[in-house]
N, C-alpha and C. Protein backbone atom coordinates (compact mmCIF):
# COMPACT_ATOMS: atom_id res chain seq x y z
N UNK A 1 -67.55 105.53 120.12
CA UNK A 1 -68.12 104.93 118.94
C UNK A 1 -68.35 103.44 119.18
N UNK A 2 -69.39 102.95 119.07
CA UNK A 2 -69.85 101.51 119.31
C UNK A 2 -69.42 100.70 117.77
N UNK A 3 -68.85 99.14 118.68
CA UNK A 3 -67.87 98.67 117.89
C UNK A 3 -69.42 97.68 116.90
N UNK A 4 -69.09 97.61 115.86
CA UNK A 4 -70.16 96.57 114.99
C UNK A 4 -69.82 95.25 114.95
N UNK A 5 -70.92 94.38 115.30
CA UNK A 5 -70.67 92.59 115.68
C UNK A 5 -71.46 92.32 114.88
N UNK A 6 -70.72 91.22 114.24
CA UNK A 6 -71.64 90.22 114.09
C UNK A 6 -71.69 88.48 114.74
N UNK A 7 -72.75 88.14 115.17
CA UNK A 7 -72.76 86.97 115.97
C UNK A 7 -73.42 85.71 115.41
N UNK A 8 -72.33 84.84 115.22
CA UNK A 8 -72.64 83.45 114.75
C UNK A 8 -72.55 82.02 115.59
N UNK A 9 -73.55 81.89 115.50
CA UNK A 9 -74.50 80.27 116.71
C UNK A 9 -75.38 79.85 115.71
N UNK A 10 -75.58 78.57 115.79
CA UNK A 10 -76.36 77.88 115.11
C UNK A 10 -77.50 78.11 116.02
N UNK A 11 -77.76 78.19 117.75
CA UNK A 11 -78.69 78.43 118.09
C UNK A 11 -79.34 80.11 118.33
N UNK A 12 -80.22 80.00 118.01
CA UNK A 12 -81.28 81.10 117.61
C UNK A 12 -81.18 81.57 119.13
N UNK A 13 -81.37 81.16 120.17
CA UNK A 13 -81.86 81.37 121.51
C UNK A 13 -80.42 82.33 121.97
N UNK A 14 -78.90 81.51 121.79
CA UNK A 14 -78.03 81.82 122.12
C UNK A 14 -77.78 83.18 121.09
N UNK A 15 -77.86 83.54 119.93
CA UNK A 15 -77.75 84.78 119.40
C UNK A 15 -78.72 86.11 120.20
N UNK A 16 -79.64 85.58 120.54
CA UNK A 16 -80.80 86.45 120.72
C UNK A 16 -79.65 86.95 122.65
N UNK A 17 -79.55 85.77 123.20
CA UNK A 17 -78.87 86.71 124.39
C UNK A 17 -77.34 87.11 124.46
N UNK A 18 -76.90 86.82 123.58
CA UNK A 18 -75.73 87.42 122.98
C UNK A 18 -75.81 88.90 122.46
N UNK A 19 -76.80 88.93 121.89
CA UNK A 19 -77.33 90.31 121.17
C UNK A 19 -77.41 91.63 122.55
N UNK A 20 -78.17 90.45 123.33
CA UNK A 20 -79.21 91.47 124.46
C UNK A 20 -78.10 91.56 125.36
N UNK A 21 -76.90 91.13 125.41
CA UNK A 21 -75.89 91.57 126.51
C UNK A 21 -74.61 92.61 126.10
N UNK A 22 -74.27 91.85 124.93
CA UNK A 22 -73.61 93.01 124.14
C UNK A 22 -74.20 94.43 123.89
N UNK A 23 -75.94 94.54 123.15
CA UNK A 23 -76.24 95.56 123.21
C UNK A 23 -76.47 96.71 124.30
N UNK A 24 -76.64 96.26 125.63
CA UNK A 24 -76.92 96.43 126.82
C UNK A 24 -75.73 97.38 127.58
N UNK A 25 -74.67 96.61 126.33
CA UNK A 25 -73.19 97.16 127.33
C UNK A 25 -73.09 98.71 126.68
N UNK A 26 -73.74 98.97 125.62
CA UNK A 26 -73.88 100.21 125.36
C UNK A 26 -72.19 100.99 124.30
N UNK A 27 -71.47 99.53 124.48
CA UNK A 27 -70.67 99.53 123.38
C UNK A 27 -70.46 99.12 122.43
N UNK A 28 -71.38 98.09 122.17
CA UNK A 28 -71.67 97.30 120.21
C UNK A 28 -72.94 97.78 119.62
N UNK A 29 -73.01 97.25 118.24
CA UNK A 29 -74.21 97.50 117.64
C UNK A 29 -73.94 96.35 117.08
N UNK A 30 -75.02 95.21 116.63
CA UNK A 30 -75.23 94.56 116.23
C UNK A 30 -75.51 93.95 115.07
N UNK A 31 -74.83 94.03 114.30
CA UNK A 31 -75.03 94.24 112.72
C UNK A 31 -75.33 93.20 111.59
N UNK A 32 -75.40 92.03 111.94
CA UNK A 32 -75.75 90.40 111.62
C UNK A 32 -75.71 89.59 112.43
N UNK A 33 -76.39 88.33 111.79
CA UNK A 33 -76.25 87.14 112.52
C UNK A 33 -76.49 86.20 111.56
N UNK A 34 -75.85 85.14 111.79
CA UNK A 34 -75.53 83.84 111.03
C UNK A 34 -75.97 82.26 112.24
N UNK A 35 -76.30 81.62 111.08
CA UNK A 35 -76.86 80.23 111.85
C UNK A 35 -76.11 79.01 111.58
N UNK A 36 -75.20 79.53 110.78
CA UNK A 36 -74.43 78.23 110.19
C UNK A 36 -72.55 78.66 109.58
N UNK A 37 -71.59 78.26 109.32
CA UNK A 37 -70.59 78.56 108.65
C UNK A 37 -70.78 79.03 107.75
N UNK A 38 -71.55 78.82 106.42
CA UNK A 38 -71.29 79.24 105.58
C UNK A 38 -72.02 80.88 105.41
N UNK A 39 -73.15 81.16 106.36
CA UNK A 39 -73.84 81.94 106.47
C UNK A 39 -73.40 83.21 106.95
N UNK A 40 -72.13 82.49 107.91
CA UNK A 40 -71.45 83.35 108.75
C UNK A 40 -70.14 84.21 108.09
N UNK A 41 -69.44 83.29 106.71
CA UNK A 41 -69.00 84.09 105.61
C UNK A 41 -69.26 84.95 104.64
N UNK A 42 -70.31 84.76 104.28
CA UNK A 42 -71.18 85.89 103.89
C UNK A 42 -71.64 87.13 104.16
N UNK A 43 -71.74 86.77 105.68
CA UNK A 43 -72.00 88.02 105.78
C UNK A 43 -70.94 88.67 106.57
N UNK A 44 -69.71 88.05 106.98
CA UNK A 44 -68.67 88.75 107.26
C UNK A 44 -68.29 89.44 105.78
N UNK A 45 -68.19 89.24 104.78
CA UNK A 45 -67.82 89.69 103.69
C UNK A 45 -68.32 90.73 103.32
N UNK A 46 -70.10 90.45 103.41
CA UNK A 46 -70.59 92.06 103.41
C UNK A 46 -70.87 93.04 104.23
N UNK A 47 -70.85 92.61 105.79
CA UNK A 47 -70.86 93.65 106.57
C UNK A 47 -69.26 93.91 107.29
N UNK A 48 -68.64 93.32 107.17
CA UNK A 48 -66.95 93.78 107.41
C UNK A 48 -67.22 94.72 109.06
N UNK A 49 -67.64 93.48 109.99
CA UNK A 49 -68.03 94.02 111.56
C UNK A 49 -66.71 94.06 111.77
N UNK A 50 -66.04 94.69 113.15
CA UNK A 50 -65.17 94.97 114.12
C UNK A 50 -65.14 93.52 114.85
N UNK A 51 -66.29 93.20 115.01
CA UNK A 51 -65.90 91.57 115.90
C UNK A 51 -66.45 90.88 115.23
N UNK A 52 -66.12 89.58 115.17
CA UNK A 52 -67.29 88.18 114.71
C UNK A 52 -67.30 87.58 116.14
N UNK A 53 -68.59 87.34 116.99
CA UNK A 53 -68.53 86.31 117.72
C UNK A 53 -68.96 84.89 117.40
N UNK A 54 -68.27 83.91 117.53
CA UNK A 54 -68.52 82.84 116.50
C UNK A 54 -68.52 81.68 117.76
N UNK A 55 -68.91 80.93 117.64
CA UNK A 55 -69.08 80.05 118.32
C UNK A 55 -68.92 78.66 117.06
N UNK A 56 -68.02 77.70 117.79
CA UNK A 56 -67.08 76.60 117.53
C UNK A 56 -68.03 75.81 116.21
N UNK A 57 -69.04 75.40 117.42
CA UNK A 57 -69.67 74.07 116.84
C UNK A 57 -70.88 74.46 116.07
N UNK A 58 -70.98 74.78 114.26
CA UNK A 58 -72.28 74.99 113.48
C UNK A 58 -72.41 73.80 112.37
N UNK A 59 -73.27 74.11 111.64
CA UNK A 59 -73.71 73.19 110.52
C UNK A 59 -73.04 73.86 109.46
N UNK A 60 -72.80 72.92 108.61
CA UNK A 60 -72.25 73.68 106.91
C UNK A 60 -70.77 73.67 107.23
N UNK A 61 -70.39 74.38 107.89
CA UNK A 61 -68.84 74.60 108.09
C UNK A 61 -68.57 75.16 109.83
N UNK A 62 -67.81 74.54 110.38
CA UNK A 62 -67.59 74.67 111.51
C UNK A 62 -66.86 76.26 112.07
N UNK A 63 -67.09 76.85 113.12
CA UNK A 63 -66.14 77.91 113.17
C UNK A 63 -64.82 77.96 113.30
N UNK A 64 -64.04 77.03 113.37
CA UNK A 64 -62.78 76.65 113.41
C UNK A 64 -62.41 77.30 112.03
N UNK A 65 -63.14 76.52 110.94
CA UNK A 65 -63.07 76.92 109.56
C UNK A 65 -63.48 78.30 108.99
N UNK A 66 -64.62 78.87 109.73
CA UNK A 66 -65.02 80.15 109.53
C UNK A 66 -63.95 80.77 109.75
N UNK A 67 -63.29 80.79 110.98
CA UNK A 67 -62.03 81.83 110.96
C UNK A 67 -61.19 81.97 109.78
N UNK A 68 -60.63 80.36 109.95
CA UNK A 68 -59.59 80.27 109.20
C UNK A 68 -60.06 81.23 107.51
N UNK A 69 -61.38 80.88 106.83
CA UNK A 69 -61.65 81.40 105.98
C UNK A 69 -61.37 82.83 105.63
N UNK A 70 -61.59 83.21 106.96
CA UNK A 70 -62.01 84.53 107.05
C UNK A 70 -60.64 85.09 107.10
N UNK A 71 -60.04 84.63 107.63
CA UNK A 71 -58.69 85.12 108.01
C UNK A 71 -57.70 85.68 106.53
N UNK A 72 -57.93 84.36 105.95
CA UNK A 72 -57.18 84.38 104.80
C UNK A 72 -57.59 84.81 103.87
N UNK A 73 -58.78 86.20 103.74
CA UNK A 73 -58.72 86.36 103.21
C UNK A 73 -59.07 88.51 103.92
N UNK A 74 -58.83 88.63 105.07
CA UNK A 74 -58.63 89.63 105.72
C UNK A 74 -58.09 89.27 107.04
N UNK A 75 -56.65 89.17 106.73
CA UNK A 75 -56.10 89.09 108.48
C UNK A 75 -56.08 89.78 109.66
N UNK A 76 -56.84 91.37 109.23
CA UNK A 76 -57.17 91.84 110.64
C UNK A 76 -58.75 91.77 111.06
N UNK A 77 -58.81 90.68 110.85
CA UNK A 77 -60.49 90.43 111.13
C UNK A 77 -60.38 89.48 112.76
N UNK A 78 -61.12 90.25 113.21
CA UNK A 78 -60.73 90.23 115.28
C UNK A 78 -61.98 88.73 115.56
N UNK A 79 -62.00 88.00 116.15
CA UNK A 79 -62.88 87.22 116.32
C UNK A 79 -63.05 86.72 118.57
N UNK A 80 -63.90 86.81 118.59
CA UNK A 80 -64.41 86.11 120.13
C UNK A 80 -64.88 84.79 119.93
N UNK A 81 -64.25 83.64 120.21
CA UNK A 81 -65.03 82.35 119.85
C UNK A 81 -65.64 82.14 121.21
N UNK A 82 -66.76 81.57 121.22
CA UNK A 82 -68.14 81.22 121.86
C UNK A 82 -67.98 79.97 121.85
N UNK A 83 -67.92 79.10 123.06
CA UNK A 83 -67.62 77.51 122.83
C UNK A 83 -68.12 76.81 123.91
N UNK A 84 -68.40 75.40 124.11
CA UNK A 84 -67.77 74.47 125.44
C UNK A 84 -66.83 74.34 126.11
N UNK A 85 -67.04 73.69 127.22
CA UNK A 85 -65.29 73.91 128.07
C UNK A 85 -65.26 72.53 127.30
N UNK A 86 -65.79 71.70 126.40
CA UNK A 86 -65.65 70.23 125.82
C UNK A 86 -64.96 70.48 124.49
N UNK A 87 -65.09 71.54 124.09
CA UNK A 87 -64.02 71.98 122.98
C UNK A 87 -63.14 73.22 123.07
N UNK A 88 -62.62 72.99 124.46
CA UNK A 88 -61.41 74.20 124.82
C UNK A 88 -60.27 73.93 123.79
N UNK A 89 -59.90 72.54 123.86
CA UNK A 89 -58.80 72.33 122.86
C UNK A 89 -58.62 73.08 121.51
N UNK A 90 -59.69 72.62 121.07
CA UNK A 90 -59.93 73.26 120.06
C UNK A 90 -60.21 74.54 119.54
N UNK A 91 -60.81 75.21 120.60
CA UNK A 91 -61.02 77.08 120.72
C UNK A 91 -59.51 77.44 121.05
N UNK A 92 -58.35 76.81 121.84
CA UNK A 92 -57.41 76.96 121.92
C UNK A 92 -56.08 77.22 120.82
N UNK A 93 -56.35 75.91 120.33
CA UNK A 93 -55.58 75.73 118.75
C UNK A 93 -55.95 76.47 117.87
N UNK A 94 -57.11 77.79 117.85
CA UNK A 94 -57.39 78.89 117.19
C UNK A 94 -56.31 79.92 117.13
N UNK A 95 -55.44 79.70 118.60
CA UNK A 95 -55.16 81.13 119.00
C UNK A 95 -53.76 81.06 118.17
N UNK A 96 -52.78 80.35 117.76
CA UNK A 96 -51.91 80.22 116.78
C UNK A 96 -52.51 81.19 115.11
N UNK A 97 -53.43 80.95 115.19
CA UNK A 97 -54.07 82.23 114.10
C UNK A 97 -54.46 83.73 113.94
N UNK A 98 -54.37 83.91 115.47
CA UNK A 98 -54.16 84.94 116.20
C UNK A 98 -55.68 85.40 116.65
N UNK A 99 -56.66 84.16 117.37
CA UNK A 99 -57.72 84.53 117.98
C UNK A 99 -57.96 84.21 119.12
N UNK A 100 -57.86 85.41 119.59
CA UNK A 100 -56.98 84.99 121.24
C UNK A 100 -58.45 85.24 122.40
N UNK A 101 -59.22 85.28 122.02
CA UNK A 101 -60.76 85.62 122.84
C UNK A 101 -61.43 84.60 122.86
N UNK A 102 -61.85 83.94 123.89
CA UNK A 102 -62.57 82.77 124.32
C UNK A 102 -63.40 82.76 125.27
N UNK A 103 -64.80 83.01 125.20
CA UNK A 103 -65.80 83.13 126.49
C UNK A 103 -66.48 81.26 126.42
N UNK A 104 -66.60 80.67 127.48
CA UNK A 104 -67.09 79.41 127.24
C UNK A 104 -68.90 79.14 128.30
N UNK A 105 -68.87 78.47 127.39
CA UNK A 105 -71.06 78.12 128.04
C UNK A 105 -70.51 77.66 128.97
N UNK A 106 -71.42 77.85 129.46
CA UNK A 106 -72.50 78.68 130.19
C UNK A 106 -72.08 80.16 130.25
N UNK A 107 -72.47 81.45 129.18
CA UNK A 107 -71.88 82.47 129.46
C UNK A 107 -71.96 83.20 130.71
N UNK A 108 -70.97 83.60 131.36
CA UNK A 108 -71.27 84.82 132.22
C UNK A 108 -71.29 86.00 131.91
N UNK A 109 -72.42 86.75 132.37
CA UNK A 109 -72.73 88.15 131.02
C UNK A 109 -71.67 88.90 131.16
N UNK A 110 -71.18 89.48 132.63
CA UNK A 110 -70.01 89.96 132.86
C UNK A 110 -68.85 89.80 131.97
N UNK A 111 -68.70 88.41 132.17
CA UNK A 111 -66.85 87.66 131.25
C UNK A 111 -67.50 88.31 130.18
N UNK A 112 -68.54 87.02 129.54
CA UNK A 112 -68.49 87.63 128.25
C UNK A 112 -69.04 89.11 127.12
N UNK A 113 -68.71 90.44 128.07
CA UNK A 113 -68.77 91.18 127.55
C UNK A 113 -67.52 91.87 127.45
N UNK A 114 -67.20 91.23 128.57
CA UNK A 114 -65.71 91.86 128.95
C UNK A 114 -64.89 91.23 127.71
N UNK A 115 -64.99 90.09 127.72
CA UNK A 115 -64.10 89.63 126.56
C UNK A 115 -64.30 90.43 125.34
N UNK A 116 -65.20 90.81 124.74
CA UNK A 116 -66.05 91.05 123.61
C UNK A 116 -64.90 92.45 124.09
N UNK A 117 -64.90 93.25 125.01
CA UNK A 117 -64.44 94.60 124.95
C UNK A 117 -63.01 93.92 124.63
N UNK A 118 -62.31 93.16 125.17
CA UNK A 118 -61.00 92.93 124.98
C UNK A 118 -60.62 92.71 123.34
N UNK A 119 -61.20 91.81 122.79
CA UNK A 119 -61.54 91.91 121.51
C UNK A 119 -61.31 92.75 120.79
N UNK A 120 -61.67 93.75 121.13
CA UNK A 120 -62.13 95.11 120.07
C UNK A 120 -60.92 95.89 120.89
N UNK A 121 -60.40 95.91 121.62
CA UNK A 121 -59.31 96.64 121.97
C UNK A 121 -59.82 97.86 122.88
N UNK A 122 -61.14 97.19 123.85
CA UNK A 122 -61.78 98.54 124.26
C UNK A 122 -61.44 98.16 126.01
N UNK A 123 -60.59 97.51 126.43
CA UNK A 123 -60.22 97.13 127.73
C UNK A 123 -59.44 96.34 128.26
């Protein structure tokens, strides 16, 4: 059964090959996408995916905060943060919340699908 994502980047370019590598792996389906924090709560709320891949740095509300949002208000909500190695610290200090998945840019399609499976509890 293919796990349902949804993937949040402020850039359009980076969702689109996020989409095309995950879908590729023949184990997600792709079920939203968000361009900003607040966009990215929303529609975690109404599509209630298996993963959020979120990436750190958006407009409106940062993903640091997306989690946290999200968290508190469904704590088994699984997340992959998408980041810089310039904000490891900070993708780091996530994992005390219990988001322990970190693929960093420049993705490698490999890592980061693999992560995405780790995520979801599929490896």
């Amino acid at each position: 059964m293919k796990r349902s994502v949804l993937i949040c980047d402020d850039a359009k370019i980076m969702r689109a090959m996020m989409r095309k590598l995950l879908e590729e792996s023949g184990y997600f389906e792709i079920v939203g996408e968000a361009g900003d924090g607040f966009a990215a709560i929303q529609q975690y709320e109404k599509l209630k995916p298996s993963l959020v891949v979120l990436d750190l740095n958006m407009p409106i509300r940062d993903g640091a905060t997306v989690a946290k949002e999200i968290l508190q208000k469904d704590p088994q909500a699984k997340f992959m943060v998408v980041t810089t190695k310039s904000l490891k610290r900070k993708a780091e200090s996530l994992q005390e919340l219990g988001v322990l998945h970190i693929s960093y840019k420049p993705l490698d399609a490999y890592e980061f699908v693999r992560t995405a499976m780790k995520a979801c509890g599929l490896g």
